[in-house]
N, C-alpha and C. Protein backbone atom coordinates (compact mmCIF):
# COMPACT_ATOMS: atom_id res chain seq x y z
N UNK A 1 95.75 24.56 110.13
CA UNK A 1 94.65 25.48 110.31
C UNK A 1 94.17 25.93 108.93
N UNK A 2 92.82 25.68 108.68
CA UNK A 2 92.13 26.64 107.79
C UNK A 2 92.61 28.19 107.26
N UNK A 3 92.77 28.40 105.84
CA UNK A 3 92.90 29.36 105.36
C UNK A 3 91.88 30.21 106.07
N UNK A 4 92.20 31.24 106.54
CA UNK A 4 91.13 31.84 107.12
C UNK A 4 90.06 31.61 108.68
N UNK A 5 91.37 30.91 109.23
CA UNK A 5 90.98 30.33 110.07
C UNK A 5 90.21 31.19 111.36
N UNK A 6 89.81 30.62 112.44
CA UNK A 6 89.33 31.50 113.70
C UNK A 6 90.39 31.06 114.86
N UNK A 7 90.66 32.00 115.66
CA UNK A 7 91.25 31.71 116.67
C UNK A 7 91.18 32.35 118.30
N UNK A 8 91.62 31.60 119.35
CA UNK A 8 91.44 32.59 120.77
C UNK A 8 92.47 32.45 121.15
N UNK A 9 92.90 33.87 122.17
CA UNK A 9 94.10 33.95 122.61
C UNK A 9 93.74 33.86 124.21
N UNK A 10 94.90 33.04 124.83
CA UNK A 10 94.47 32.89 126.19
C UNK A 10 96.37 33.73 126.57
N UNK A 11 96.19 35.04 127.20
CA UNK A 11 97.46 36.01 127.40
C UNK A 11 97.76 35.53 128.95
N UNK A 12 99.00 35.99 128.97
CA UNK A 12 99.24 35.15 130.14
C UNK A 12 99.05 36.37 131.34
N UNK A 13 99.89 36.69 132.17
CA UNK A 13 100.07 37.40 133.57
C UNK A 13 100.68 39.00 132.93
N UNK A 14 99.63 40.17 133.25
CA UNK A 14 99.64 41.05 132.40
C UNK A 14 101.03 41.90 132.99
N UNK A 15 102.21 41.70 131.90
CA UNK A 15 103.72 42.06 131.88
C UNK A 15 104.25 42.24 130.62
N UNK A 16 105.25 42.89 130.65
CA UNK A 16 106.10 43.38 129.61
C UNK A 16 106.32 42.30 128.58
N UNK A 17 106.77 40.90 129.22
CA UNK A 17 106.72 39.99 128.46
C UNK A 17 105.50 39.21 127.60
N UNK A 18 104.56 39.31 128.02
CA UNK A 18 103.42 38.81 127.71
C UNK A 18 103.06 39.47 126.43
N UNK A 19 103.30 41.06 126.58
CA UNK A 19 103.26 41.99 125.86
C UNK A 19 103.64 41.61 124.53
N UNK A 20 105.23 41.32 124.71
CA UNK A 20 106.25 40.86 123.48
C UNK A 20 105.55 39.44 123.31
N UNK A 21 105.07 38.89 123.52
CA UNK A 21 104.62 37.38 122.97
C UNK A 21 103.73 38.16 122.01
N UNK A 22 102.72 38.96 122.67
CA UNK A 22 101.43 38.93 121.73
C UNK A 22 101.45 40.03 120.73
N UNK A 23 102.37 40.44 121.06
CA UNK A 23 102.55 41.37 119.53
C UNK A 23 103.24 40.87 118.73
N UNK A 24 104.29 39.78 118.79
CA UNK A 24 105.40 38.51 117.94
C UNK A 24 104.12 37.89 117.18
N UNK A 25 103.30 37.40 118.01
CA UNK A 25 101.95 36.46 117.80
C UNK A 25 101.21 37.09 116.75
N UNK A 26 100.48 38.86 116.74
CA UNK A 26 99.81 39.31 115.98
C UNK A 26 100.74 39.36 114.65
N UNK A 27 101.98 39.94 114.93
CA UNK A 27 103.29 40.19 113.84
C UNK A 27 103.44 39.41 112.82
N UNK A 28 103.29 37.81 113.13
CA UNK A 28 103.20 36.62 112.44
C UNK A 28 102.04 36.35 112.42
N UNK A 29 100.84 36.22 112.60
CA UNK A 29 99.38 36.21 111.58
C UNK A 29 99.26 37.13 110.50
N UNK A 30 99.68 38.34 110.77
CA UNK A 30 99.90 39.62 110.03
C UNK A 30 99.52 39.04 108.42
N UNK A 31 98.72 38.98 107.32
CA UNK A 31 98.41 39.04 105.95
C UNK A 31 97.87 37.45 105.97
N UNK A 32 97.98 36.70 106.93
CA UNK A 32 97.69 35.72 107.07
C UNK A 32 96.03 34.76 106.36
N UNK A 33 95.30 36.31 107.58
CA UNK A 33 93.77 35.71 107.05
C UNK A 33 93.25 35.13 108.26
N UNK A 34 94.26 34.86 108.97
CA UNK A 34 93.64 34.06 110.57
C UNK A 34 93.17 35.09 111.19
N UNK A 35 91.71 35.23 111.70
CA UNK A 35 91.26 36.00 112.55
C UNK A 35 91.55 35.27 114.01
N UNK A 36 91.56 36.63 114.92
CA UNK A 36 91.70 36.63 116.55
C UNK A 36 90.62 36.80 116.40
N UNK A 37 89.36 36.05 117.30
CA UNK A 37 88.18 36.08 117.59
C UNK A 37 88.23 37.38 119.13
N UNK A 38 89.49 36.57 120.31
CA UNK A 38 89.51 38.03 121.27
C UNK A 38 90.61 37.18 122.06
N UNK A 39 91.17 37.89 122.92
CA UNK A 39 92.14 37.83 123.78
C UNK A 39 92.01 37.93 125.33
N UNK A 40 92.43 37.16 126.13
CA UNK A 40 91.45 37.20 127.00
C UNK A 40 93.23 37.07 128.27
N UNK A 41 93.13 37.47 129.17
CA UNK A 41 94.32 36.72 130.63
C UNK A 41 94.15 35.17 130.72
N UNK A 42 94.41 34.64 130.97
CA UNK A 42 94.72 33.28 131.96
C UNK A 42 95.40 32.87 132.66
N UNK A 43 96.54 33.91 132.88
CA UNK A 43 97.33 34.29 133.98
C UNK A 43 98.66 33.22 133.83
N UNK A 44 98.71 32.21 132.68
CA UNK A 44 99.26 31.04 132.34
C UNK A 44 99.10 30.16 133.31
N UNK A 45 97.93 29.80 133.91
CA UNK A 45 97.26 29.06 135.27
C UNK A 45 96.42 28.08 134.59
N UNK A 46 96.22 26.97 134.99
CA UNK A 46 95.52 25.89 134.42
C UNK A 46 94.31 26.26 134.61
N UNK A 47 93.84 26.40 136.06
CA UNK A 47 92.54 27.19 136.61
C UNK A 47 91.28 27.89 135.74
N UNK A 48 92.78 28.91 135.29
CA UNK A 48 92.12 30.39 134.58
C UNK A 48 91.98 30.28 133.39
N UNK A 49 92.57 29.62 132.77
CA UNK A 49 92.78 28.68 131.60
C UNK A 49 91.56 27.94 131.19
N UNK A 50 91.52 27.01 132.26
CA UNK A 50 89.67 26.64 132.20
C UNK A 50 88.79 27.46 132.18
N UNK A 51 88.47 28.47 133.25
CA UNK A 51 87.50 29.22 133.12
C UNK A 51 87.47 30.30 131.58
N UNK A 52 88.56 30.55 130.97
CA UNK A 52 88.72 31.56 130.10
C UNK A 52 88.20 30.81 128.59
N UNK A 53 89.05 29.16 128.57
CA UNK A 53 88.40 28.53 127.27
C UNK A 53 87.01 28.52 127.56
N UNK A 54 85.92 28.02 128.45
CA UNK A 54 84.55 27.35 128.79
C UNK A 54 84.15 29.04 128.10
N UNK A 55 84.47 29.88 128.24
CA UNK A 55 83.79 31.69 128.43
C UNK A 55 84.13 31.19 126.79
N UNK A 56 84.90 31.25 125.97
CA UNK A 56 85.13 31.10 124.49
C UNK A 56 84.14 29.91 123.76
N UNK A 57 83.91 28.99 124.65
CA UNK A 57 83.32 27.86 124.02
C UNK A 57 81.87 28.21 123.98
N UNK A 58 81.44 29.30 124.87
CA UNK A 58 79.97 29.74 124.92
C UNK A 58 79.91 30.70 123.73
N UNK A 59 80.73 31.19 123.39
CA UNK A 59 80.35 32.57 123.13
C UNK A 59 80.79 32.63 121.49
N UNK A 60 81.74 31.60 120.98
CA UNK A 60 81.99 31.49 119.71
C UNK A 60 81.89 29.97 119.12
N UNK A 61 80.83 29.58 118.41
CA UNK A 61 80.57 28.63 117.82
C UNK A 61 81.43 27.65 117.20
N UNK A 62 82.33 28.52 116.18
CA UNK A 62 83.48 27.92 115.53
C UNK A 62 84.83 28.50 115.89
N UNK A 63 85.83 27.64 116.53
CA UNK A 63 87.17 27.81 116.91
C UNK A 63 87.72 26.95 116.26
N UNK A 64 88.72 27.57 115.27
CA UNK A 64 89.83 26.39 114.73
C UNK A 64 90.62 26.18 115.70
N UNK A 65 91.33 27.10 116.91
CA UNK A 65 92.54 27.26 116.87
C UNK A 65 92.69 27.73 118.15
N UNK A 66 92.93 27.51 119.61
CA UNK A 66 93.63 28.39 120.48
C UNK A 66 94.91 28.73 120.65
N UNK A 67 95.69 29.64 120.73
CA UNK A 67 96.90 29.72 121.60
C UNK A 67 97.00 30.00 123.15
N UNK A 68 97.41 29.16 123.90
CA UNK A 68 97.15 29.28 125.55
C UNK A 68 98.51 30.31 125.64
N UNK A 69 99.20 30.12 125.30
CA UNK A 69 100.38 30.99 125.50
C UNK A 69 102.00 30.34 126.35
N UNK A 70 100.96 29.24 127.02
CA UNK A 70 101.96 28.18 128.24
C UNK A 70 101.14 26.89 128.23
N UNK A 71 101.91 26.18 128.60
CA UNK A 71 101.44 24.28 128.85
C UNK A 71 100.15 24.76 130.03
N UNK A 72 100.26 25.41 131.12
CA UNK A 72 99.70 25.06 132.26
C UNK A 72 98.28 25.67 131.42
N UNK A 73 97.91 26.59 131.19
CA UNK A 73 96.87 27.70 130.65
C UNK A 73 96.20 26.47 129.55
N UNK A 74 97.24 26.05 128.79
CA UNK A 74 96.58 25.00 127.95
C UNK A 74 95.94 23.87 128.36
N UNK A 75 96.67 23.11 129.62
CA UNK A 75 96.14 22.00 129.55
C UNK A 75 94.41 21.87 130.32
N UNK A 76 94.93 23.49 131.08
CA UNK A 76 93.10 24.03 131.61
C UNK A 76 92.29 24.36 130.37
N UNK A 77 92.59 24.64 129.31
CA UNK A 77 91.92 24.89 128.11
C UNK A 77 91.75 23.44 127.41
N UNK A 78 92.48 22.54 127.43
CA UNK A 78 92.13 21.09 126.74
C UNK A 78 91.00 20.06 127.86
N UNK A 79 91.21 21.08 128.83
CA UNK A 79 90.08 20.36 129.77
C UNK A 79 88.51 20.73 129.73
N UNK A 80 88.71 21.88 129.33
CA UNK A 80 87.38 22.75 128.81
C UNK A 80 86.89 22.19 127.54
N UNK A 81 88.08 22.05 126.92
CA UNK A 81 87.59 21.80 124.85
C UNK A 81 86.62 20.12 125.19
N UNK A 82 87.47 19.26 125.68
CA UNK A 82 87.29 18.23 126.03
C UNK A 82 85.53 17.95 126.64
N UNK A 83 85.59 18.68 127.66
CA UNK A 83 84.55 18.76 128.65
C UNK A 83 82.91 18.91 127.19
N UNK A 84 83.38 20.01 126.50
CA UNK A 84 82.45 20.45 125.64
C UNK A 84 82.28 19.69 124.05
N UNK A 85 83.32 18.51 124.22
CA UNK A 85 83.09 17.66 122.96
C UNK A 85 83.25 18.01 121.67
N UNK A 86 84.20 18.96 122.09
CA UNK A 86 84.52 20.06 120.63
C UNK A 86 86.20 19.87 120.31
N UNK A 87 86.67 18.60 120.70
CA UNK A 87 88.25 18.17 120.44
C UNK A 87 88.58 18.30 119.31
N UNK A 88 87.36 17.36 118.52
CA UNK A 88 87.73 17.27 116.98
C UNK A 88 87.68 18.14 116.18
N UNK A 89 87.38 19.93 116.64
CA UNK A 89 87.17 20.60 115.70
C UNK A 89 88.63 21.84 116.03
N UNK A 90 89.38 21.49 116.81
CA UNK A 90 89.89 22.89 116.67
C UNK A 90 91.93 21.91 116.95
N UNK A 91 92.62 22.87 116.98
CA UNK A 91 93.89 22.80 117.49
C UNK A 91 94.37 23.60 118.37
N UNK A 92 95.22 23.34 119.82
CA UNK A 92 95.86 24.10 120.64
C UNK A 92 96.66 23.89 120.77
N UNK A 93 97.36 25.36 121.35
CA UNK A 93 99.24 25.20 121.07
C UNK A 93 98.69 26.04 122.42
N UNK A 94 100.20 25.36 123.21
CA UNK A 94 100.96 25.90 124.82
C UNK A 94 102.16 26.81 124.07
N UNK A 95 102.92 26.05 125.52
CA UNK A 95 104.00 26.54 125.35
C UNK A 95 105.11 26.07 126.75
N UNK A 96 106.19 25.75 126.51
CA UNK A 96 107.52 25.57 127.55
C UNK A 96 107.85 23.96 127.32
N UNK A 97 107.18 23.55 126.84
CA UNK A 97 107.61 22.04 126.76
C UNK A 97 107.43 21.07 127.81
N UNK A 98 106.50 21.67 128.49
CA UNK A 98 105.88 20.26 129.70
C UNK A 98 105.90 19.37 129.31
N UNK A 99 106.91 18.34 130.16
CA UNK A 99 106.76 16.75 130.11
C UNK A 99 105.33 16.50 129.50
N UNK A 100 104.36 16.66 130.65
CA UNK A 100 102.92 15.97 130.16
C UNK A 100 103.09 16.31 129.02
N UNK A 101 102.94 17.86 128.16
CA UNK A 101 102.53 17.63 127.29
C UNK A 101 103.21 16.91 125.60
N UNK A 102 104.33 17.21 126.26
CA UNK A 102 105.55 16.18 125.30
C UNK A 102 105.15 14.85 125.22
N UNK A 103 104.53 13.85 126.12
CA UNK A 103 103.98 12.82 126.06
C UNK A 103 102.81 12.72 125.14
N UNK A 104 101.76 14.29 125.57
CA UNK A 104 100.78 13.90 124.74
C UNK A 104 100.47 13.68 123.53
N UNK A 105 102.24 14.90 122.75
CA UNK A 105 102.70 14.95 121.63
C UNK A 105 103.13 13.65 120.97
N UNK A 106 103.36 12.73 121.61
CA UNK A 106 104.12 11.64 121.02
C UNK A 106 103.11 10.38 121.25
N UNK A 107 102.69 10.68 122.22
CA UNK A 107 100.80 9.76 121.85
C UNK A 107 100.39 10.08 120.54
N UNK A 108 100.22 10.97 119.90
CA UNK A 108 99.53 11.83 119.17
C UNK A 108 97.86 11.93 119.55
N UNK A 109 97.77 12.95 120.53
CA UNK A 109 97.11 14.06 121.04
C UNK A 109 96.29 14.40 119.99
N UNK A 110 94.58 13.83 120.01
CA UNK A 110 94.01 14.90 118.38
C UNK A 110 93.72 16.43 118.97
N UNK A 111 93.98 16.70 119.94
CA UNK A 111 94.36 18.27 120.36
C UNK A 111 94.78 19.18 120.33
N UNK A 112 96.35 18.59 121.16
CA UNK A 112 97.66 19.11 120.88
C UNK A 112 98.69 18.54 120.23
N UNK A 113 98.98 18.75 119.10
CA UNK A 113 100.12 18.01 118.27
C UNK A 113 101.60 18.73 117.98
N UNK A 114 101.74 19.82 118.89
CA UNK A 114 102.94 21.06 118.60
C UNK A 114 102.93 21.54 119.87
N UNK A 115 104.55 21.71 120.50
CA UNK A 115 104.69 22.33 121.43
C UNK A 115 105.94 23.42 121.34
N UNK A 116 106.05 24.47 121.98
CA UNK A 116 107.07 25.40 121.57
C UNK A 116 108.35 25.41 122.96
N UNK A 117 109.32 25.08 122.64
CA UNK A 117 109.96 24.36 123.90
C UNK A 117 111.02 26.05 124.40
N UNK A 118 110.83 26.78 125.33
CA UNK A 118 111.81 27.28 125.67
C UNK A 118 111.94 27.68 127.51
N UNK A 119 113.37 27.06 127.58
CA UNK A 119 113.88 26.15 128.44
C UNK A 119 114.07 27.41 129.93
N UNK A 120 113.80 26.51 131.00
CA UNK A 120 113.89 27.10 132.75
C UNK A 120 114.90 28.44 132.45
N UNK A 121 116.35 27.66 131.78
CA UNK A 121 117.63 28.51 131.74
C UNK A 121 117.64 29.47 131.08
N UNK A 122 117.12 30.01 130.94
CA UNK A 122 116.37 31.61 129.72
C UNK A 122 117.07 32.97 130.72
N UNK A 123 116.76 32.98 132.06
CA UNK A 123 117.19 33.64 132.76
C UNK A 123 119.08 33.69 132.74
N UNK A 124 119.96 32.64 132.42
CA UNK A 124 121.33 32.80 132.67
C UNK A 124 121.38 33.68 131.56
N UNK A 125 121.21 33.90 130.24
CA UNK A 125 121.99 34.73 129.35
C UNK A 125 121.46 36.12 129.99
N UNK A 126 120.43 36.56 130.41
CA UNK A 126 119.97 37.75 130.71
C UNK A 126 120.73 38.21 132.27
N UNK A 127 121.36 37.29 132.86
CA UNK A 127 121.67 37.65 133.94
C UNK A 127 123.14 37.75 133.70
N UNK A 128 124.07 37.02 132.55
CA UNK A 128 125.49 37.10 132.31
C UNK A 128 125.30 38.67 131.76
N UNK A 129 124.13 38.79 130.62
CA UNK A 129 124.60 40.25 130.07
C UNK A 129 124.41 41.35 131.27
N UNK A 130 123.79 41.61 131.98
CA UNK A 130 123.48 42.55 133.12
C UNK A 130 124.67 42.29 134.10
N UNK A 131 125.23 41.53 134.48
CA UNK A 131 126.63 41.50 134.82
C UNK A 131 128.09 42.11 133.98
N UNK A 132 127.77 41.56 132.48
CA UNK A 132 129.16 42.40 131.65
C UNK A 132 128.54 43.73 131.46
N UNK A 133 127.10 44.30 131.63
CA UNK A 133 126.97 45.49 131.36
C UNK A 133 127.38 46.28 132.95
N UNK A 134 127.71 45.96 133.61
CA UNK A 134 128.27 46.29 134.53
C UNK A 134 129.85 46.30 134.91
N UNK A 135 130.15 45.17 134.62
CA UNK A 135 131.94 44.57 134.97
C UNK A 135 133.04 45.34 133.55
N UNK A 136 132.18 45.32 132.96
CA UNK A 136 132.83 46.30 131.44
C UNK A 136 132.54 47.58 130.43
N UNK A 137 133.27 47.97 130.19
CA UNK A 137 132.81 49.07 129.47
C UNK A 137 132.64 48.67 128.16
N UNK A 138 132.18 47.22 127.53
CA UNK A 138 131.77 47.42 126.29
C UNK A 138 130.01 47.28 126.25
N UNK A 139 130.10 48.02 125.42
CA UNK A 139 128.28 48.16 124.92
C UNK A 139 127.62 46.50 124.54
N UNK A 140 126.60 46.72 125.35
CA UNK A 140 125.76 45.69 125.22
C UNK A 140 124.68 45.96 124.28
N UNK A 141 124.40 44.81 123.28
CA UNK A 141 123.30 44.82 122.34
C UNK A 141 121.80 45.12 122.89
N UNK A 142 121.38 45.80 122.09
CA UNK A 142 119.77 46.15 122.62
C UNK A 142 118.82 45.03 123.21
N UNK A 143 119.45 43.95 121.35
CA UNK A 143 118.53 43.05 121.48
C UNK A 143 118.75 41.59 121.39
N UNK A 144 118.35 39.88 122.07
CA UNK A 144 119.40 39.25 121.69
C UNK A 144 118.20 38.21 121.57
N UNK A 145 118.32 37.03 120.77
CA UNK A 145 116.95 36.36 120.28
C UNK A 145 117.70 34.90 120.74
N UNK A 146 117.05 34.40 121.47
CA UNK A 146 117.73 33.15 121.81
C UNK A 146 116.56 32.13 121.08
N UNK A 147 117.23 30.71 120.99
CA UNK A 147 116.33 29.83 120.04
C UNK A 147 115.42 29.32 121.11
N UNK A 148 113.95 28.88 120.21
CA UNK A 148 112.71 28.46 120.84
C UNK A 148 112.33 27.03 119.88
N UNK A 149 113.18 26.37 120.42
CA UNK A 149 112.77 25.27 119.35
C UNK A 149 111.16 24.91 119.14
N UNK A 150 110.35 24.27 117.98
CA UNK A 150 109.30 23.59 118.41
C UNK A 150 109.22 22.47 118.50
N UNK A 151 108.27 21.64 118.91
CA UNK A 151 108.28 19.72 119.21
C UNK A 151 107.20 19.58 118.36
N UNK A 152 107.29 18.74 117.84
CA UNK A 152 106.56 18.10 117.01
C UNK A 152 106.25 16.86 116.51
């Protein structure tokens, strides 16, 4: 991406988590120079995804850069970019590591060339600690950062 690049945010299903993505997201552009053009739901739905990129593709001329937030949100947003003949000008990043889009990664995709892989099983560590914070009396950590590999 361009020093100074432009970008759209497609947020997923409005929750606590979504929350923590997009403030991680602003946290790390932070001195950057990359402008957020605007932020919009897509509910991480392919659907909404479409309708939310096509609303961006009208309304801002130059996009380096989307983040869909998820594979599904994205690949409705690579259907939009596509549709509007504007592939070659920008880059989009998902997210979870969809097969499809792992394929498209290794095609090499002039789209999508990066995916951020974190896995179904996300739920067992959160459900072991809410069990020992129950079964024991030792103190459980506030906070616990599990790895998000990327594909590339």
């Amino acid at each position: 991406m361009p020093e100074g690049g432009r970008v759209v945010v497609m947020r997923g299903i409005p929750t606590a988590i979504d929350n923590i993505r997009i403030e991680a997201f602003q946290a790390a552009l932070e001195g950057s120079g990359i402008e957020i053009l605007d932020m919009r739901h897509a509910n991480w739905n392919p659907d909404k995804g479409f309708e939310v990129m096509q609303d961006y593709l009208t309304r801002f001329p130059e996009i380096d850069g989307v983040w869909a937030g998820d594979d599904d949100a994205a690949l409705g947003a690579k259907a939009a970019i596509e549709q509007s003949g504007r592939q070659d000008k920008m880059v989009l990043l998902g997210g979870s590591g969809m097969n499809r889009v792992i394929k498209m990664i290794m095609n090499v995709d002039p789209l999508i060339d990066a995916d951020i892989f974190y896995p179904p099983t996300l739920i067992i560590p959160a459900i072991e600690l809410a069990a020992m914070r129950f079964a024991t009396p030792a103190p459980v950590a506030k906070q616990y950062v599990l790895d998000s590999p990327p594909i590339t």
